[in-house]
N, C-alpha and C. Protein backbone atom coordinates (compact mmCIF):
# COMPACT_ATOMS: atom_id res chain seq x y z
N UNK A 1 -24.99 -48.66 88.43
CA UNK A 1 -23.93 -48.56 87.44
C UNK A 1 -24.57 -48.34 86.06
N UNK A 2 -24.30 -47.31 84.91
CA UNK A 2 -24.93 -46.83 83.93
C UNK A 2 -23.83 -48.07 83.04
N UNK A 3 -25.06 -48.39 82.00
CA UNK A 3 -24.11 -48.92 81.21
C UNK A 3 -24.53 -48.26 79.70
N UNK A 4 -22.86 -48.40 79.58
CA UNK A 4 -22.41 -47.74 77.92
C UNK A 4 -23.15 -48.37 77.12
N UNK A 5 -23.91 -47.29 75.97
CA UNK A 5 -24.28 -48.07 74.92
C UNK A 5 -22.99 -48.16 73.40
N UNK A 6 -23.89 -49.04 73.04
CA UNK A 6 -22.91 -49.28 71.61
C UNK A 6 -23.03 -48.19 70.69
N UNK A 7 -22.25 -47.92 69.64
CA UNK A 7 -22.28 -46.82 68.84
C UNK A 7 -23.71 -47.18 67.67
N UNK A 8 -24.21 -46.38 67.54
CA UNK A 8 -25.52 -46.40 66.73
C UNK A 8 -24.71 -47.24 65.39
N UNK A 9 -23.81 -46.45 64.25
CA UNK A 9 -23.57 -47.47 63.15
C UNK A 9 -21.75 -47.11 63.19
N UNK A 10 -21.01 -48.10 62.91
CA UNK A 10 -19.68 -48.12 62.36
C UNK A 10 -20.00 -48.46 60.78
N UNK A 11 -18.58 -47.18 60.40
CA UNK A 11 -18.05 -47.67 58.80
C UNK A 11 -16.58 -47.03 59.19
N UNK A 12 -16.03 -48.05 58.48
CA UNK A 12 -14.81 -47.52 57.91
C UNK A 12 -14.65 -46.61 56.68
N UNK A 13 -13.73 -46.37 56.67
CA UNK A 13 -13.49 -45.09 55.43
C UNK A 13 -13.89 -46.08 53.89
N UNK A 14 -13.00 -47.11 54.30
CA UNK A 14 -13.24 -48.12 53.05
C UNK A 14 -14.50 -48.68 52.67
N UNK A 15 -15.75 -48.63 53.52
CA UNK A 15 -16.67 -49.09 53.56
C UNK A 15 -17.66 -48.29 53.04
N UNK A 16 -17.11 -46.50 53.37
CA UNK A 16 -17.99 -45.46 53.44
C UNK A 16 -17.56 -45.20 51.77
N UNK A 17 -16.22 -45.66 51.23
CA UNK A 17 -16.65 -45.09 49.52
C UNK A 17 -17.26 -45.46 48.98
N UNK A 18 -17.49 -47.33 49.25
CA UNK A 18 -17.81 -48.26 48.74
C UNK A 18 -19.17 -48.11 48.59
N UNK A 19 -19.62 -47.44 49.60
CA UNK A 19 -21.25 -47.58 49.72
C UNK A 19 -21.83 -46.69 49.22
N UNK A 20 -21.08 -45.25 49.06
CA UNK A 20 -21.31 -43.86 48.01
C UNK A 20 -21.34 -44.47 46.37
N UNK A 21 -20.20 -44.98 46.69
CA UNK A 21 -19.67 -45.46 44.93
C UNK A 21 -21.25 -46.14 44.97
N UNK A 22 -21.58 -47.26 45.24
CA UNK A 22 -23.29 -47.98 45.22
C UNK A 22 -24.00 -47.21 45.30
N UNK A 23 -24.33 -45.92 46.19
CA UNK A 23 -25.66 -45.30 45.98
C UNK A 23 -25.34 -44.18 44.49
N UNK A 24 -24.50 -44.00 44.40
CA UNK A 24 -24.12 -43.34 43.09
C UNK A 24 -24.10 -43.86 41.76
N UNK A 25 -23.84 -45.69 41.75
CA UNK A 25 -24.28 -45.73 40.49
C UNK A 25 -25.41 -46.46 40.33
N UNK A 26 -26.37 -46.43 41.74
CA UNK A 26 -27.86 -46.83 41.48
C UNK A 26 -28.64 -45.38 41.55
N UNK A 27 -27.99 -44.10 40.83
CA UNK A 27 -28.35 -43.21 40.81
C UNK A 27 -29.17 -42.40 42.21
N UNK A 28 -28.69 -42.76 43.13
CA UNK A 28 -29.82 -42.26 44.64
C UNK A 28 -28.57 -41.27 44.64
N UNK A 29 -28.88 -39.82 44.82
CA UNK A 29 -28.44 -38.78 45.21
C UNK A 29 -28.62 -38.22 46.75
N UNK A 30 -29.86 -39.14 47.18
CA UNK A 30 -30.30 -38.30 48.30
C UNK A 30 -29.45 -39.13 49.43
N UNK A 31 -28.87 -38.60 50.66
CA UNK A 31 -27.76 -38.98 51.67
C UNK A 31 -28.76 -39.36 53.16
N UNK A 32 -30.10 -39.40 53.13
CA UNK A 32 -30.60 -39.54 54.10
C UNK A 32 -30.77 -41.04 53.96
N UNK A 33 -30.31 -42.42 55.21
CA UNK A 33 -30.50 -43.80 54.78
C UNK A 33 -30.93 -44.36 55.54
N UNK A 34 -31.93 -45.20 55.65
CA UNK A 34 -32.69 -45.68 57.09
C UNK A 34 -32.61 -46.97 57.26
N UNK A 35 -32.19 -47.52 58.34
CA UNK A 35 -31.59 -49.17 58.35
C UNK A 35 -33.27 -49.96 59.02
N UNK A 36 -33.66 -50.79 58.37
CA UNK A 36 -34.59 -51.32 58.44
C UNK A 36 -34.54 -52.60 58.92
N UNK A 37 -35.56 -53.57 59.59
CA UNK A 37 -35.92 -54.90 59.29
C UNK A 37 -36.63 -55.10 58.20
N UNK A 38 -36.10 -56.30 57.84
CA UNK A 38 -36.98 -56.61 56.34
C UNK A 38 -37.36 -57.76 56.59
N UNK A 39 -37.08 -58.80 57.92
CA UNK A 39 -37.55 -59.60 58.50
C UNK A 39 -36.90 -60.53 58.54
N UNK A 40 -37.35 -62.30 59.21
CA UNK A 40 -36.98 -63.03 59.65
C UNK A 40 -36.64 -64.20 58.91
N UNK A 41 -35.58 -64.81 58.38
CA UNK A 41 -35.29 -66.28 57.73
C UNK A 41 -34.88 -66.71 58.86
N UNK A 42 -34.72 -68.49 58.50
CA UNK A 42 -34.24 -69.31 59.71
C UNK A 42 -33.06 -68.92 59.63
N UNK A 43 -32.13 -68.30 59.18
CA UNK A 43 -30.73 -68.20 59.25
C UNK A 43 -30.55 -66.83 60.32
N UNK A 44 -31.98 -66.26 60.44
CA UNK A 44 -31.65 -64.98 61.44
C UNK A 44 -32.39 -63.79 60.91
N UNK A 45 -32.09 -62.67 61.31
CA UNK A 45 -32.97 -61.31 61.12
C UNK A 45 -32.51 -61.01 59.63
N UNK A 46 -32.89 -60.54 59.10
CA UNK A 46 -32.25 -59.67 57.67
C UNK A 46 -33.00 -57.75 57.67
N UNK A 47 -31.89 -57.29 57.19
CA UNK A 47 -31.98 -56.21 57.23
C UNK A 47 -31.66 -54.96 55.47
N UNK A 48 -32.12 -54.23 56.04
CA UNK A 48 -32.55 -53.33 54.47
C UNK A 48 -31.92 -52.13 54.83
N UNK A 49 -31.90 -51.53 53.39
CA UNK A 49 -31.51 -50.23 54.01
C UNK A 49 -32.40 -49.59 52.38
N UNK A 50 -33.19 -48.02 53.24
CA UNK A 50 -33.74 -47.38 52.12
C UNK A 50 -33.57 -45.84 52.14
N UNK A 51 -33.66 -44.97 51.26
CA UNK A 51 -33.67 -43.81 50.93
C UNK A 51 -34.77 -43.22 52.15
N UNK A 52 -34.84 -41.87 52.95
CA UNK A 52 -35.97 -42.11 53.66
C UNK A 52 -35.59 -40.75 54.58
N UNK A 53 -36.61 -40.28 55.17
CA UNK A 53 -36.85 -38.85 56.57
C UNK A 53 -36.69 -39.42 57.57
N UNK A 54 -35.94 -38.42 58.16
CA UNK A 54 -36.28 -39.19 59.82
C UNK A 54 -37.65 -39.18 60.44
N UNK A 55 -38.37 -39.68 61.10
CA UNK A 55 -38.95 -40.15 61.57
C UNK A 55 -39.06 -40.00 62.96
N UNK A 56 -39.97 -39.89 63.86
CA UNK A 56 -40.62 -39.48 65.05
C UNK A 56 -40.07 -40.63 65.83
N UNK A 57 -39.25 -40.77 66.82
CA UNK A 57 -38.77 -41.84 67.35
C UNK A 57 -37.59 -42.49 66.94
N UNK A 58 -37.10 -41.91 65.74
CA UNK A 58 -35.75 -42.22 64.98
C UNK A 58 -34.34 -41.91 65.72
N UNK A 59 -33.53 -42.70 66.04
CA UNK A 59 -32.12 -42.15 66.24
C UNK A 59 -31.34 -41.82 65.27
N UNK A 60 -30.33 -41.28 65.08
CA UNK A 60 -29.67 -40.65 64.11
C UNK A 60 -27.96 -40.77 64.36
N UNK A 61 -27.34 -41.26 63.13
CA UNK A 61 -26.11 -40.55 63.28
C UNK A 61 -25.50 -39.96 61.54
N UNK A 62 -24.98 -39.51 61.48
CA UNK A 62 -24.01 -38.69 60.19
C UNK A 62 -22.67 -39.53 60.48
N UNK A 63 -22.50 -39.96 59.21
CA UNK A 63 -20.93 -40.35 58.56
C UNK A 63 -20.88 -39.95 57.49
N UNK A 64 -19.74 -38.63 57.81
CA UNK A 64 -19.09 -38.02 57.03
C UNK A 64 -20.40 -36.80 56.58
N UNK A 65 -20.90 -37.40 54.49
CA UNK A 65 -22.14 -36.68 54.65
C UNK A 65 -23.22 -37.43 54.05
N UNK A 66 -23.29 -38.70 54.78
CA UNK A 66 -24.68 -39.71 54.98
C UNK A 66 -24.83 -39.77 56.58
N UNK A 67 -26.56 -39.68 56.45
CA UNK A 67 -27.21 -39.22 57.99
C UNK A 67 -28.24 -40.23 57.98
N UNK A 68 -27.75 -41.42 58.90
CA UNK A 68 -28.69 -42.74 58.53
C UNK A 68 -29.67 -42.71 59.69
N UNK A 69 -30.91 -42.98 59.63
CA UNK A 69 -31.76 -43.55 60.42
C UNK A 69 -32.31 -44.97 61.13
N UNK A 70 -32.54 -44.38 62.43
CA UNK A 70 -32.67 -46.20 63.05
C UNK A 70 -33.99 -45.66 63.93
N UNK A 71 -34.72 -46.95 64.08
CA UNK A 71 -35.82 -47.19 65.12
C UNK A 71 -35.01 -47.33 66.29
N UNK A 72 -35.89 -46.65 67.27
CA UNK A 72 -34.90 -46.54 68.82
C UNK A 72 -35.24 -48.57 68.92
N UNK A 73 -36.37 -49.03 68.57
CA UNK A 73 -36.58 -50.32 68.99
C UNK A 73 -35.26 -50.71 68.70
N UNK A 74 -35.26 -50.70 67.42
CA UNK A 74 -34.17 -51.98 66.22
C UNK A 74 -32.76 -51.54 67.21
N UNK A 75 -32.55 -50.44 67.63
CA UNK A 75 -31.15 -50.22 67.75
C UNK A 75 -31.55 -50.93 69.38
N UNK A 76 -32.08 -51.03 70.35
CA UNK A 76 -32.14 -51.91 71.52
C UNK A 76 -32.15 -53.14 71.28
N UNK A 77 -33.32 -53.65 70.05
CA UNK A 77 -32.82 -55.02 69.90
C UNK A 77 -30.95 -55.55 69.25
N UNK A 78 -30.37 -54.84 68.93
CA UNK A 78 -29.55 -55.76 68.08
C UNK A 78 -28.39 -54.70 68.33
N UNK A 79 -28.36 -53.23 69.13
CA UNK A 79 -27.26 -52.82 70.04
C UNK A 79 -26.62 -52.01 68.70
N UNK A 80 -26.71 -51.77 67.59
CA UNK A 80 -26.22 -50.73 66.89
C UNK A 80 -25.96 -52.33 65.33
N UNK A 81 -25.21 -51.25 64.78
CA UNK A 81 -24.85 -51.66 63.42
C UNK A 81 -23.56 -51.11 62.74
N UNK A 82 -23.19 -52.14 61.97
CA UNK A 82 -21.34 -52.01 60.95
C UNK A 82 -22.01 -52.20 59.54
N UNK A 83 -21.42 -51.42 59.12
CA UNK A 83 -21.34 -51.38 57.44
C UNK A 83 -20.22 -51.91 56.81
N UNK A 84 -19.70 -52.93 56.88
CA UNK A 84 -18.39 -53.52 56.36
C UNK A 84 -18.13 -53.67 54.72
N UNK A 85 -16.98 -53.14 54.47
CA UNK A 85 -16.97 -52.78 52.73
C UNK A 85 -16.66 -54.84 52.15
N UNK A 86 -16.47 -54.53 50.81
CA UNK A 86 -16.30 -56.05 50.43
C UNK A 86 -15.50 -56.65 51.03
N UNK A 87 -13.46 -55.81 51.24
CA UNK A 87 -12.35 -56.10 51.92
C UNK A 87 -12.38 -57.00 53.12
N UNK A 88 -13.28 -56.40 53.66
CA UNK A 88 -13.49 -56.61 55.18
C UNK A 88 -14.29 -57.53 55.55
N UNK A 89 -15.62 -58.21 54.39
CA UNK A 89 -16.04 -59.21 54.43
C UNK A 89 -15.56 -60.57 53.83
N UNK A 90 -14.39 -60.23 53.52
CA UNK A 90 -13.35 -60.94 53.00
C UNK A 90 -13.99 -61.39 52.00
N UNK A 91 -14.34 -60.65 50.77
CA UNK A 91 -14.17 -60.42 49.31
C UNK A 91 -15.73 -60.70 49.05
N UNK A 92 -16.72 -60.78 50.12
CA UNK A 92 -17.67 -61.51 50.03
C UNK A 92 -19.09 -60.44 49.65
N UNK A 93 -18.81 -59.31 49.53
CA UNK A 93 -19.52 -58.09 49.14
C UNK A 93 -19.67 -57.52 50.68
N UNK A 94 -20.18 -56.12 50.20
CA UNK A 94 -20.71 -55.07 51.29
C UNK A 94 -21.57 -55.20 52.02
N UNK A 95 -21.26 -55.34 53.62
CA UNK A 95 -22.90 -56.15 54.19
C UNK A 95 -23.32 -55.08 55.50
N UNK A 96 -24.56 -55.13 55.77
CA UNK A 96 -24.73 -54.05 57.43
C UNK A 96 -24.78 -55.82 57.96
N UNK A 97 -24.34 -55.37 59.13
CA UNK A 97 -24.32 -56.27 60.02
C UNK A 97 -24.93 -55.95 61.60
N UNK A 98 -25.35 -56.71 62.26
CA UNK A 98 -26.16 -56.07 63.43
C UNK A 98 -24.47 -56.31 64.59
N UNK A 99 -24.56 -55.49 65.78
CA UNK A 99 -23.64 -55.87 66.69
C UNK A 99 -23.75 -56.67 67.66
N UNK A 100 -25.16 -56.99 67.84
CA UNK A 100 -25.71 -58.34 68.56
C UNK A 100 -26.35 -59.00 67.28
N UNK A 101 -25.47 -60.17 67.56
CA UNK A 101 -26.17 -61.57 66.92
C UNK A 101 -26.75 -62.25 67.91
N UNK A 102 -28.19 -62.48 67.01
CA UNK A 102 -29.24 -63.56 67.21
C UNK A 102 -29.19 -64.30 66.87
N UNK A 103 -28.76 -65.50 67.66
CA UNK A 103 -29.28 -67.17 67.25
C UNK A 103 -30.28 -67.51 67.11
N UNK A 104 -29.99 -68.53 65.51
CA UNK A 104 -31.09 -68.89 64.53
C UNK A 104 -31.15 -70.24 64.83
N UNK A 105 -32.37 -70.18 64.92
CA UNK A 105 -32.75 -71.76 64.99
C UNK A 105 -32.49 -72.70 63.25
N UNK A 106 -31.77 -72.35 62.37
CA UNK A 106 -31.70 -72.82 60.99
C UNK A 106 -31.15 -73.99 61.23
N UNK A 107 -32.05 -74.91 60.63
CA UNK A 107 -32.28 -76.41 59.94
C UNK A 107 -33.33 -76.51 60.33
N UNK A 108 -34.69 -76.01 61.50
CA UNK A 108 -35.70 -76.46 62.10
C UNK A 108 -36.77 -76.24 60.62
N UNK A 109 -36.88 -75.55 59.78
CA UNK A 109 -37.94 -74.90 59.26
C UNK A 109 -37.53 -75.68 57.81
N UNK A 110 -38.45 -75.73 56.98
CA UNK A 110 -38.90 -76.79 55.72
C UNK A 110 -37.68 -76.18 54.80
N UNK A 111 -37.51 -74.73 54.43
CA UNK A 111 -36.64 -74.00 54.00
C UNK A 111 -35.48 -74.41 53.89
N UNK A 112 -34.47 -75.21 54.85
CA UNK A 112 -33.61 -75.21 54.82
C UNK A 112 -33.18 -76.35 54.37
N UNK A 113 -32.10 -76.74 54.19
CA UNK A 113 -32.10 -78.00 53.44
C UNK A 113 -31.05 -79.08 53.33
């Protein structure tokens, strides 16, 4: 039995102005965006996103006319990614979010508090 994968990234329309309107008034013109690890807190993975080429091993998708990049790894570990506008994080700002969540071991580590 083949199983379906998850969609590489979701945005909503509302999410997708929101995030133009941001790369537009941090002056980035360029539409190519590559979703990164930026690494590990006890609260879980954290993730980046930077200006950037695709890359040899990169998956790809286009929304609308931003063409974001992913590591084939990152997208097996954590099954794709959402770009949710502020609305939708219920007022809490614009966040990527992974579609598999990893449980964090947070309170174990000195950090937390």
């Amino acid at each position: 039995m083949e199983t379906l994968k998850k969609e590489l990234l979701a945005m909503s329309d509302a999410a997708y102005e929101e995030f133009v309107q941001f790369l537009r008034s941090n002056q980035v013109e360029k539409n190519n965006i590559r979703i990164t690890l930026a690494g590990y807190a006890c609260s879980g993975p954290r993730f980046g996103l930077m200006v950037d080429d695709k890359k040899d091993g990169d998956m790809e998708t286009v929304i609308k006319d931003l063409t974001f990049y992913i590591e084939s790894n990152l997208y097996d570990e954590f099954e794709g990614f959402q770009i949710l506008s502020t609305e939708e994080n219920l007022g809490q700002g614009m966040v990527l979010r992974p579609n598999k969540v990893v449980e964090s071991d947070c309170g174990t580590c000195s950090s937390c508090g």
